[in-house]
N, C-alpha and C. Protein backbone atom coordinates (compact mmCIF):
# COMPACT_ATOMS: atom_id res chain seq x y z
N UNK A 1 52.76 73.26 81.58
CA UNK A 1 52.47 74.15 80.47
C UNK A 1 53.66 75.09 80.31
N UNK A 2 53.99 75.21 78.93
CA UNK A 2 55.42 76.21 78.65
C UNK A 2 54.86 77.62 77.83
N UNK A 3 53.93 77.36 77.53
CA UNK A 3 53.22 78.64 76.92
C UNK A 3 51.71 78.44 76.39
N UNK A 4 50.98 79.85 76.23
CA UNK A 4 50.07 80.05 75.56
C UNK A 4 50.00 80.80 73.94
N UNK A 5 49.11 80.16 72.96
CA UNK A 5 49.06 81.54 71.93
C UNK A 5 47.91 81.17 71.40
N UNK A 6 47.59 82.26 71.37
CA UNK A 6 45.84 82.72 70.82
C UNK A 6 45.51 82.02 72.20
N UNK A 7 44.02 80.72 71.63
CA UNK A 7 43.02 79.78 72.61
C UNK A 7 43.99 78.83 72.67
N UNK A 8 45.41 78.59 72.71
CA UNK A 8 45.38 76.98 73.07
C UNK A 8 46.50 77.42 73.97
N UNK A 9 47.02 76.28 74.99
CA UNK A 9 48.12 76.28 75.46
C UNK A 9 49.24 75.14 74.59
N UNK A 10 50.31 75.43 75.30
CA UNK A 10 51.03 74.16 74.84
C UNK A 10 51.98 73.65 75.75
N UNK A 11 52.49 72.22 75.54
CA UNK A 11 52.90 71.16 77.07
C UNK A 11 53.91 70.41 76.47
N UNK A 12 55.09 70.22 77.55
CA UNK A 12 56.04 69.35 77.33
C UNK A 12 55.67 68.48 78.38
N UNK A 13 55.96 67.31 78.20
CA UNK A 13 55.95 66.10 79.02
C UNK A 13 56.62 65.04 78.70
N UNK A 14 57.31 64.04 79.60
CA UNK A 14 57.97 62.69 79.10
C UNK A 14 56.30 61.40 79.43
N UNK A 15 56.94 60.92 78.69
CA UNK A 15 55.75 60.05 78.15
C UNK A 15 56.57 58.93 78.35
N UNK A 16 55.99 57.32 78.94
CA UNK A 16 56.67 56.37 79.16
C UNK A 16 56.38 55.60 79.58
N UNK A 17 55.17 54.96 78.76
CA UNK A 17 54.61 53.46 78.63
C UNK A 17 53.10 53.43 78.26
N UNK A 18 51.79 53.16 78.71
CA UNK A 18 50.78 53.26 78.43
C UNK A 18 49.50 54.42 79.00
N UNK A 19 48.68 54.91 78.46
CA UNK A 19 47.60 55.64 78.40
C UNK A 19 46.21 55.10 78.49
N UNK A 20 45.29 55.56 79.01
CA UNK A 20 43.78 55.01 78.67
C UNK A 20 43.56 55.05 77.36
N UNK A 21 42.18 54.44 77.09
CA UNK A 21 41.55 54.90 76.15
C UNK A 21 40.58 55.79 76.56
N UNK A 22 40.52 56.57 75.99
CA UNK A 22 39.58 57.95 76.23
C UNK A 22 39.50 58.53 74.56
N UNK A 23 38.50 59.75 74.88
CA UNK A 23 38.26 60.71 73.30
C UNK A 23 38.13 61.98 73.98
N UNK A 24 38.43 63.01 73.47
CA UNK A 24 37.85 64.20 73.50
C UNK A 24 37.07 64.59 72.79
N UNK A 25 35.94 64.81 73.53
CA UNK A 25 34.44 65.36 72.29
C UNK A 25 34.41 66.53 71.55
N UNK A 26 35.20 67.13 72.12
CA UNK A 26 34.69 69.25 71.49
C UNK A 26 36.79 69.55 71.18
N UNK A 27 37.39 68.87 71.29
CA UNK A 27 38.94 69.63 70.88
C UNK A 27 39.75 68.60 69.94
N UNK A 28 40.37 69.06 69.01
CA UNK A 28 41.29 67.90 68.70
C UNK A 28 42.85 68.33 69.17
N UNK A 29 43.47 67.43 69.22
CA UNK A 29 44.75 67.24 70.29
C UNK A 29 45.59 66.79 68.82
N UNK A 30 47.30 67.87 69.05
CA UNK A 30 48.33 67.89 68.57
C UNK A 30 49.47 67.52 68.79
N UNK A 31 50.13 66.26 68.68
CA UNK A 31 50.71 66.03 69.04
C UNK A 31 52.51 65.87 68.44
N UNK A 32 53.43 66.72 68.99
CA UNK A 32 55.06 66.57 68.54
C UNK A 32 55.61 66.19 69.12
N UNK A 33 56.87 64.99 68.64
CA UNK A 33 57.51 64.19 69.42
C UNK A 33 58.98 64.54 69.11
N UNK A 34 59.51 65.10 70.25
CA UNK A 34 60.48 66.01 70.18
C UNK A 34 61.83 64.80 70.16
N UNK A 35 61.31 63.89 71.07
CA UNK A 35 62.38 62.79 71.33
C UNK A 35 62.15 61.35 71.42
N UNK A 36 62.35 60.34 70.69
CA UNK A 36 62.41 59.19 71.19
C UNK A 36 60.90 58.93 69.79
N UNK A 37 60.32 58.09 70.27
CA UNK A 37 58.44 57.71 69.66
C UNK A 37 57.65 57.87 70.62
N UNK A 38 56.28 57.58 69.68
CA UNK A 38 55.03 57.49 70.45
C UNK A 38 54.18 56.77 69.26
N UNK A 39 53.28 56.36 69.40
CA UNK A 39 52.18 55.31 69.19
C UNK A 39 51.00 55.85 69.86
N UNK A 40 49.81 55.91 69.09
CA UNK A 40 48.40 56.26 69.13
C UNK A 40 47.67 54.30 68.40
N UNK A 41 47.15 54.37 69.41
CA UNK A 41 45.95 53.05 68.49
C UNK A 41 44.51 53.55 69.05
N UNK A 42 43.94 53.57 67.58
CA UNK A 42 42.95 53.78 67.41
C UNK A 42 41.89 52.37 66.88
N UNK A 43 40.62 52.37 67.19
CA UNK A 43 39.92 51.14 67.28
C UNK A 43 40.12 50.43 66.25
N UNK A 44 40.38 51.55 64.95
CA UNK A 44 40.97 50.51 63.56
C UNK A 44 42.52 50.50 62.89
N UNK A 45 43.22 50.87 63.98
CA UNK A 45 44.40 50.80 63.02
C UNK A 45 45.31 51.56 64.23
N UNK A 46 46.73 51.50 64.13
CA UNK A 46 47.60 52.32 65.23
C UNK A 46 48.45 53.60 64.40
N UNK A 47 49.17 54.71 64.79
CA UNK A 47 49.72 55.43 64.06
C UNK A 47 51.00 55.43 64.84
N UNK A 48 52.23 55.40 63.95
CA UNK A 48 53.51 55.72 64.76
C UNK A 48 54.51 57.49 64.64
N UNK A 49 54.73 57.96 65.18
CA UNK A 49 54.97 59.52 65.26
C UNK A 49 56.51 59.07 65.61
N UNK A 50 57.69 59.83 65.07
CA UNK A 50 58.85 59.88 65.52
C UNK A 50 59.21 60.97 65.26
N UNK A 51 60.57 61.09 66.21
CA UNK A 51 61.01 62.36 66.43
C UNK A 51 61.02 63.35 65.72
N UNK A 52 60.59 64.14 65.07
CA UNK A 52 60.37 65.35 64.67
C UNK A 52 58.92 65.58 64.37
N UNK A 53 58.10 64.19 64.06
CA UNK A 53 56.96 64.33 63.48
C UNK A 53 56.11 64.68 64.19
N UNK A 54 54.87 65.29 63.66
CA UNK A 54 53.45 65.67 64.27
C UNK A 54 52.17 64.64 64.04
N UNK A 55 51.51 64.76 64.94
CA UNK A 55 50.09 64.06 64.68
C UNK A 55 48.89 65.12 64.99
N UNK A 56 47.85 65.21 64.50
CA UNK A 56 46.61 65.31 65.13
C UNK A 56 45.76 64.37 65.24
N UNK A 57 45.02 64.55 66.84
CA UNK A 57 44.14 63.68 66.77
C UNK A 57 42.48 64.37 66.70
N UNK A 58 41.51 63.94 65.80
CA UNK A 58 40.48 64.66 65.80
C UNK A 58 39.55 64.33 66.85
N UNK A 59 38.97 66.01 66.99
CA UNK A 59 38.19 65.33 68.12
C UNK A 59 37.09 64.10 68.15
N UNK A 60 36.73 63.78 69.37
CA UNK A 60 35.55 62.52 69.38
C UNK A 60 36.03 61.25 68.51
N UNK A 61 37.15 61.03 68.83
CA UNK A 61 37.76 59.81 68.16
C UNK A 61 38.59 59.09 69.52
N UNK A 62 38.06 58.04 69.67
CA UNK A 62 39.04 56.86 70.75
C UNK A 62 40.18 56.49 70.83
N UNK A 63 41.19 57.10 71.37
CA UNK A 63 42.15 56.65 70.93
C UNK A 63 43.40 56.37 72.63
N UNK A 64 44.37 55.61 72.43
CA UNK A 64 45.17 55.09 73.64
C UNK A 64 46.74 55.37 73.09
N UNK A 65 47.34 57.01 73.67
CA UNK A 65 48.87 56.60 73.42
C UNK A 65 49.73 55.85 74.10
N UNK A 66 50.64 55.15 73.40
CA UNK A 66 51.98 54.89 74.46
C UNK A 66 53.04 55.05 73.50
N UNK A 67 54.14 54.53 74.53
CA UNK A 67 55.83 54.71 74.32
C UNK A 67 56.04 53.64 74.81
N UNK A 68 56.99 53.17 74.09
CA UNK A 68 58.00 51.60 74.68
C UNK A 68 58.96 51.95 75.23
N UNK A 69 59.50 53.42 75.28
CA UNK A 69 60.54 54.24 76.47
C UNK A 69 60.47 55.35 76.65
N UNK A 70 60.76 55.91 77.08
CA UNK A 70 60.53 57.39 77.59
C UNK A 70 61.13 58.54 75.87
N UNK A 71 59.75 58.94 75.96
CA UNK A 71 59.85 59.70 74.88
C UNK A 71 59.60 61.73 75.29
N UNK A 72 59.92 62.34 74.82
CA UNK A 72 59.72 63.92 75.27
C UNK A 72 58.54 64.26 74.13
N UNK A 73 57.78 64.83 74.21
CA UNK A 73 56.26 65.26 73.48
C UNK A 73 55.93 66.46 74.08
N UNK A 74 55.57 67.20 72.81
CA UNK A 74 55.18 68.69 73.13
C UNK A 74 53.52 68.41 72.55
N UNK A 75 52.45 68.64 73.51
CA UNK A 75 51.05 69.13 73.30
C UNK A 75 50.69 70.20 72.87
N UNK A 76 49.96 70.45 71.95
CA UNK A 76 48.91 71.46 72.07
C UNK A 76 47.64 71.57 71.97
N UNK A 77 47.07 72.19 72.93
CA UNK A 77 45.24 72.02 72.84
C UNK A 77 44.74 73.05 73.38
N UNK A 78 43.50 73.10 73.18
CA UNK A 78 42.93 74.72 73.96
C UNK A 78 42.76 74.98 75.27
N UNK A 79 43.16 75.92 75.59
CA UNK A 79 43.40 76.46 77.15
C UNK A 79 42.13 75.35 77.96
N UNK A 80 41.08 75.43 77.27
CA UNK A 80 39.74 75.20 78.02
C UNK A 80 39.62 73.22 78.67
N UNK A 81 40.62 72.82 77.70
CA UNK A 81 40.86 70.97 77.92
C UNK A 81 42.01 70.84 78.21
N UNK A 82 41.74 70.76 79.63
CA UNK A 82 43.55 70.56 80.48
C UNK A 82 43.35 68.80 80.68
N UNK A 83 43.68 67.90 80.57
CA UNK A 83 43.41 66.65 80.84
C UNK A 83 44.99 66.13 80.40
């Protein structure tokens, strides 16, 4: 974690290859890709995010990120869903 403001924190991390599928029920998750891509697939369709771009994901929706190489991604979500 690199900071807080207001309820959420926010996270840098390298990202670099595959994710579960999981959902979050009660938060939706923000996602910026500072470097490289990332990829979200969702049960009907996949989304691609590149470097500068943002995503949200809403909450209670299934979804599995990856990267085909090491990508840098900044999170943000509320203090209360550290996962």
């Amino acid at each position: 974690m690199i900071g807080e403001m207001n309820d959420d924190q926010i996270q840098l991390f390298k990202a670099n290859g595959d994710f579960i599928w999981h959902e979050h029920p009660n938060t939706d998750k923000l996602f910026i890709v500072l470097e490289g891509e990332m990829f979200i697939d969702f049960r009907d369709g996949q989304v691609k995010i590149s470097k500068g771009e943002m995503f949200i994901v809403p909450r209670g929706v299934e979804h599995k990120p990856f990267t085909e190489k090491e990508s840098h991604i900044m999170l943000v979500e509320p203090k209360r869903e550290m996962d």
